[in-house]
N, C-alpha and C. Protein backbone atom coordinates (compact mmCIF):
# COMPACT_ATOMS: atom_id res chain seq x y z
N UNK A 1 72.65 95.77 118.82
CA UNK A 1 73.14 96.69 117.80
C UNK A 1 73.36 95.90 116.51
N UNK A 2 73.05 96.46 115.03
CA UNK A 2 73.34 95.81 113.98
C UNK A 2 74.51 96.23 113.91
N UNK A 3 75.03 94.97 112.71
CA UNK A 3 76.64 95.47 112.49
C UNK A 3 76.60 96.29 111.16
N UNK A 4 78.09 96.67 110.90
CA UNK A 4 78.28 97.45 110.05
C UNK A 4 78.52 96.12 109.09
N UNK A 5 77.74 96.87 107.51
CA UNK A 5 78.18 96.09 106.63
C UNK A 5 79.58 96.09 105.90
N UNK A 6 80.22 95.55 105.37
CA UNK A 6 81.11 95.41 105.33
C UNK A 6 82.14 96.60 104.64
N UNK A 7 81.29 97.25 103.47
CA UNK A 7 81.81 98.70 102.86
C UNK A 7 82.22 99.59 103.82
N UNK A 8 80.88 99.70 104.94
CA UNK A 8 81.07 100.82 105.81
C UNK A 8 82.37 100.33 106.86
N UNK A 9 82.49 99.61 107.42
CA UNK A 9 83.17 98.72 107.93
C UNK A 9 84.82 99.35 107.66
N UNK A 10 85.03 98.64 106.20
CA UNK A 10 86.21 99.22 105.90
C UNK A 10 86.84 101.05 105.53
N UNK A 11 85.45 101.82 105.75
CA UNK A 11 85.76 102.69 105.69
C UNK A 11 86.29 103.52 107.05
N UNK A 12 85.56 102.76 108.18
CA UNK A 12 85.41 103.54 109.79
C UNK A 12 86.75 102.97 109.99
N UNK A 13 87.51 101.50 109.37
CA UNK A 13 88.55 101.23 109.81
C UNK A 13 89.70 101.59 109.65
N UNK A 14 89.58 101.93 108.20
CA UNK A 14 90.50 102.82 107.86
C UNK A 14 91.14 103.97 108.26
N UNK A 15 89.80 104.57 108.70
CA UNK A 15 90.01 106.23 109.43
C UNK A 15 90.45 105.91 111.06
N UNK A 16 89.89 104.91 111.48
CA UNK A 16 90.34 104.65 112.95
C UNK A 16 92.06 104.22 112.45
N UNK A 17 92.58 103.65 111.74
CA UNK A 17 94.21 103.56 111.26
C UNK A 17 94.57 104.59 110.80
N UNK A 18 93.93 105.51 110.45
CA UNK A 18 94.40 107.01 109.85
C UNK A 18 95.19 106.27 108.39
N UNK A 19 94.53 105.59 107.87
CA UNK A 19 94.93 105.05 106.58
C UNK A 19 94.49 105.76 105.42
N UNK A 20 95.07 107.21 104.60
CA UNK A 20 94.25 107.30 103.49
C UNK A 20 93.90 106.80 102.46
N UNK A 21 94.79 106.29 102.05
CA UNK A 21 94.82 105.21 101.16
C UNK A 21 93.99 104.09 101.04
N UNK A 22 93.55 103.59 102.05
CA UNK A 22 92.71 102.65 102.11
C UNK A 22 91.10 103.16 102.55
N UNK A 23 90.80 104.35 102.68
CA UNK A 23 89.79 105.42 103.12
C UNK A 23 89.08 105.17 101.78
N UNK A 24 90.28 106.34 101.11
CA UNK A 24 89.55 106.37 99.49
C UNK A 24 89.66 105.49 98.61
N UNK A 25 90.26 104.03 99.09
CA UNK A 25 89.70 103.19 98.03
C UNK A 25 88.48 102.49 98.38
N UNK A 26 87.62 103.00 99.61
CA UNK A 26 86.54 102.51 99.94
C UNK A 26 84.94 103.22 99.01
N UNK A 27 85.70 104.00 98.62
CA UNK A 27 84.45 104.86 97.88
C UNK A 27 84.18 104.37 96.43
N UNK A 28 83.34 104.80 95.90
CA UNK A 28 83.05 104.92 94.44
C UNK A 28 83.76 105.79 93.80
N UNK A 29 84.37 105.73 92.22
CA UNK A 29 85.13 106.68 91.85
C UNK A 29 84.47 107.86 91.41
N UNK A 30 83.08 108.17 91.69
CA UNK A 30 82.31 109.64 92.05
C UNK A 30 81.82 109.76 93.68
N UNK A 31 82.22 109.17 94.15
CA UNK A 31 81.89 109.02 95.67
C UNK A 31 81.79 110.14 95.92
N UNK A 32 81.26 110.73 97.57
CA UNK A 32 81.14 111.87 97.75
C UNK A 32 81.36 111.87 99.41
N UNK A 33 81.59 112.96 100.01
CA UNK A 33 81.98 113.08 101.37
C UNK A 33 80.78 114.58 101.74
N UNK A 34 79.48 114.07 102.23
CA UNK A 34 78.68 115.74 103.05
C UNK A 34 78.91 115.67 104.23
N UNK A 35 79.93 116.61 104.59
CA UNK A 35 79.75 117.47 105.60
C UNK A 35 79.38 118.67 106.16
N UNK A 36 78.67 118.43 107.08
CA UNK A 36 77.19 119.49 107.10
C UNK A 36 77.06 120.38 105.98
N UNK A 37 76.60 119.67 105.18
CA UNK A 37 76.76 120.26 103.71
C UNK A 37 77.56 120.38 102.68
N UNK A 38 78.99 120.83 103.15
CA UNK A 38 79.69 120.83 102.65
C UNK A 38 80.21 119.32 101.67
N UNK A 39 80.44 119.48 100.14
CA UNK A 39 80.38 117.62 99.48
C UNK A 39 81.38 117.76 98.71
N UNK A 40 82.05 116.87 99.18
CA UNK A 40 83.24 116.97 98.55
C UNK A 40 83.29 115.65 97.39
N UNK A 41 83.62 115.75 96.07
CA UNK A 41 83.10 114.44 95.58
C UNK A 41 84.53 114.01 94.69
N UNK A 42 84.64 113.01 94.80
CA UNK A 42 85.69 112.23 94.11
C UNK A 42 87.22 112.19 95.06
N UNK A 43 87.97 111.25 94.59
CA UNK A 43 89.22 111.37 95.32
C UNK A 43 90.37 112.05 96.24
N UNK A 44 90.35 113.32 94.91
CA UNK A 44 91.03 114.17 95.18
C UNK A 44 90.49 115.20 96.39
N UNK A 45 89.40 115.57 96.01
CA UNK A 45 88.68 116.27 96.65
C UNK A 45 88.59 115.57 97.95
N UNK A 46 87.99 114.36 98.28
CA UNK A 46 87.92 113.98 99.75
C UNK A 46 89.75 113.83 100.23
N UNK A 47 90.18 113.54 99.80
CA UNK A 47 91.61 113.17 100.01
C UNK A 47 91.55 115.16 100.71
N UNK A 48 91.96 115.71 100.30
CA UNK A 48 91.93 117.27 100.38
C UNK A 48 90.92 117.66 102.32
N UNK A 49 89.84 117.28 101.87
CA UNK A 49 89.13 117.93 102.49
C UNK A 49 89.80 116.70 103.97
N UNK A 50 89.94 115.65 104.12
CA UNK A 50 90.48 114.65 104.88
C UNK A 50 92.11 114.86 105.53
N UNK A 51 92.44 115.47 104.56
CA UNK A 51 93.97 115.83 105.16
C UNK A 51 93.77 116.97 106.03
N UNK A 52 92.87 117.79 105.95
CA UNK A 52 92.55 118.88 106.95
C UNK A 52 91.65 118.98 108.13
N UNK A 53 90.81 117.83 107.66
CA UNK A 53 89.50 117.56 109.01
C UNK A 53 89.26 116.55 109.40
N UNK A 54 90.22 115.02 109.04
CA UNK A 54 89.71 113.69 109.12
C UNK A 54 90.65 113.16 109.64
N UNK A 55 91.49 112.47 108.70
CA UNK A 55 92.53 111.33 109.14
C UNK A 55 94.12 112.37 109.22
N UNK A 56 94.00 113.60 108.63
CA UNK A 56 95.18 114.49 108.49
C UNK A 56 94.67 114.85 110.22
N UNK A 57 93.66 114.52 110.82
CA UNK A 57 93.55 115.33 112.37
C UNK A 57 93.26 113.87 113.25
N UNK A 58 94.33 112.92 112.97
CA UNK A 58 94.02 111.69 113.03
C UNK A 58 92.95 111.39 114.23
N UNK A 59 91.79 111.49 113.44
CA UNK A 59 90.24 110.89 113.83
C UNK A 59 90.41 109.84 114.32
N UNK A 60 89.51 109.54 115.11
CA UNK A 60 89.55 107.83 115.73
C UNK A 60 87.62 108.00 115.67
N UNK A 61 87.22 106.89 115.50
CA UNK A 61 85.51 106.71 115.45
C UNK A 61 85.41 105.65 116.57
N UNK A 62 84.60 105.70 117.39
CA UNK A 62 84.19 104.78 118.76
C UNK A 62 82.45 104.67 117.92
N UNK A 63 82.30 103.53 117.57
CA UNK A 63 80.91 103.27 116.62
C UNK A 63 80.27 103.16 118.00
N UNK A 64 78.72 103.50 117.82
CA UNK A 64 78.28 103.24 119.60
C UNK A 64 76.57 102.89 118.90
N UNK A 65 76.26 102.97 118.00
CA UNK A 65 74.93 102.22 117.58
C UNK A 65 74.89 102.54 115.96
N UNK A 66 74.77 101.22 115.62
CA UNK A 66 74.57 101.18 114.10
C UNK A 66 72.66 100.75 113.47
N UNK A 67 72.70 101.51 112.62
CA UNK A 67 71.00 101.13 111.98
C UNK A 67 71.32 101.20 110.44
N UNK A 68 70.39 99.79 110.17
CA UNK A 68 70.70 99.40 109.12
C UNK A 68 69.04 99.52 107.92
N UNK A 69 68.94 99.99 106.69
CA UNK A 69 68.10 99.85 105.88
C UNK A 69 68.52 99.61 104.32
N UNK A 70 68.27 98.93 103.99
CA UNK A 70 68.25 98.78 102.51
C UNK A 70 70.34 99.32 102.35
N UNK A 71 70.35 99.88 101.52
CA UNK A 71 72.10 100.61 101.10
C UNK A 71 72.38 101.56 102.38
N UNK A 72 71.62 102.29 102.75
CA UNK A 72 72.19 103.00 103.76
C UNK A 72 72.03 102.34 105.35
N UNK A 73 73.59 102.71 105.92
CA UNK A 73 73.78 102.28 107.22
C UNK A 73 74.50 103.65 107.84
N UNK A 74 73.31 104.04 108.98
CA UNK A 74 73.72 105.07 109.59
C UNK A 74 74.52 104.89 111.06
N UNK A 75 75.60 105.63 111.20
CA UNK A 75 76.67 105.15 112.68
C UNK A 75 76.55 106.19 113.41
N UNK A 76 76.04 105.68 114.34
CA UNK A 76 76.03 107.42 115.89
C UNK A 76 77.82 106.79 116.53
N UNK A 77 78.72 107.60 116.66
CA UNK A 77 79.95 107.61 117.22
C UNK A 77 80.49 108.50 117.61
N UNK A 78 81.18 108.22 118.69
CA UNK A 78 82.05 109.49 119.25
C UNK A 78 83.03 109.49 118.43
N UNK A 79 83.22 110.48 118.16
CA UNK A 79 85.07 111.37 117.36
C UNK A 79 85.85 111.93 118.63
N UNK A 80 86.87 111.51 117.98
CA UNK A 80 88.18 111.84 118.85
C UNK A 80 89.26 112.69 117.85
N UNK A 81 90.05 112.73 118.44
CA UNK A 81 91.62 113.31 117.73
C UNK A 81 91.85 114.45 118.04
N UNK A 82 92.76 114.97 117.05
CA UNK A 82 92.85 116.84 117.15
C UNK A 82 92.17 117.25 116.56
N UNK A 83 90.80 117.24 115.93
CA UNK A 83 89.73 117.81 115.34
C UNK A 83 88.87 118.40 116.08
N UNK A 84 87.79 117.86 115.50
CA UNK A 84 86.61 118.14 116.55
C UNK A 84 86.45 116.74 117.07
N UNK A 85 85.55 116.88 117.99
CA UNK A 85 85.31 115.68 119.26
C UNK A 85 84.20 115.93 119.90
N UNK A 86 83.57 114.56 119.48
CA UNK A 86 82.08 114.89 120.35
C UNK A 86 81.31 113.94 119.65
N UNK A 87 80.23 113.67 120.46
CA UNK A 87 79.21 112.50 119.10
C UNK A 87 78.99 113.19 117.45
N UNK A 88 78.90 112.18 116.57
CA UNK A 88 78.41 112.71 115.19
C UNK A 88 77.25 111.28 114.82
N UNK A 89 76.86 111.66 113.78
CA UNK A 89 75.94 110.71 113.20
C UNK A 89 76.82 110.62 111.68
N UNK A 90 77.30 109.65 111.05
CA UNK A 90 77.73 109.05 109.62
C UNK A 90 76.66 108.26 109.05
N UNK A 91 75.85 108.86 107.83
CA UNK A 91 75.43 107.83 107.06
C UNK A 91 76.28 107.77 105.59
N UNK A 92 76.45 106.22 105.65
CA UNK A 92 76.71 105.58 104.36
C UNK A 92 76.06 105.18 103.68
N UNK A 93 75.71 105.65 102.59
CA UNK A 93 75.31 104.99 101.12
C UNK A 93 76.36 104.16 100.75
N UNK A 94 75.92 102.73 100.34
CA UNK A 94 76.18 102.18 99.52
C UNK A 94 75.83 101.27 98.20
N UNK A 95 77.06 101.22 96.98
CA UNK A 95 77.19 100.61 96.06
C UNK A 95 77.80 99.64 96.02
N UNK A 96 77.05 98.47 95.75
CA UNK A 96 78.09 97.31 95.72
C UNK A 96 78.92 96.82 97.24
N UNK A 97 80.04 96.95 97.02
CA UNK A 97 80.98 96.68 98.31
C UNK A 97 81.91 97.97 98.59
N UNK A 98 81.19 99.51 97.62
CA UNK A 98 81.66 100.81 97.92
C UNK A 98 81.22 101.23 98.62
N UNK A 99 81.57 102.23 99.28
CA UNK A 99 80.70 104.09 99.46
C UNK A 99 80.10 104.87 98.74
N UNK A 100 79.36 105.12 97.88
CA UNK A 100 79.12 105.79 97.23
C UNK A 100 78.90 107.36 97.53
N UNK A 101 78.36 107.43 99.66
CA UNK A 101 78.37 109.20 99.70
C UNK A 101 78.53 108.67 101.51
N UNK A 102 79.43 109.27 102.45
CA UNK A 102 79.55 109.31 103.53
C UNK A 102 78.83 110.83 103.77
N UNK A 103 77.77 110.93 104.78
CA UNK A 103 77.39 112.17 104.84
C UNK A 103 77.67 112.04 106.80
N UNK A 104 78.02 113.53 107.05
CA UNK A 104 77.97 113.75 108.38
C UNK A 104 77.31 114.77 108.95
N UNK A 105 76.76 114.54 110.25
CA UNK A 105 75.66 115.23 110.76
C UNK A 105 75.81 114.96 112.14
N UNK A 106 75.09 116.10 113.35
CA UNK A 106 75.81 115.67 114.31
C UNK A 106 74.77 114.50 115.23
């Protein structure tokens, strides 16, 4: 399995600590959050959409195969918590040592 680079890294860790704070300082300050479509973009907005479906339903991520290309690194993981639960697929775009767009898919 490749590893996670280090952006993505601190973002899955965060959410496995149910840390928001340290979630959204993993992003870009236009960053964006797709879930199944739904994109939530910038701080506030993921902060929002996260207090209701993410770390507010304190998520836990079990990473179970990572693939790596160029900026994007896509994570197949089981979700846990009081949310939903079940495998998902996370790809990260990244900028620099940001997030620039976490998209989810299952």
């Amino acid at each position: 399995m490749e590893e996670l680079d280090e952006a993505t890294r601190r973002l899955v860790d965060a959410a496995n600590a149910n840390d928001i704070d340290a979630f959204l300082a993993g992003f870009t300050a236009d960053g964006a959050v797709d879930d199944w479509g739904r994109v939530f973009r910038g701080a506030e907005k993921i902060r929002g959409w996260s207090d209701r479906e993410f770390i507010g339903k304190q998520v836990s991520l079990t990473v179970e195969r990572v693939r790596r290309s160029g900026d994007e690194t896509v994570v197949s993981a089981a979700v846990g918590g009081k949310g939903f639960n079940g495998p998902s697929t996370f790809t990260f775009l990244t900028e620099g040592d940001l997030v620039a767009r976490m998209t989810i898919r299952a």
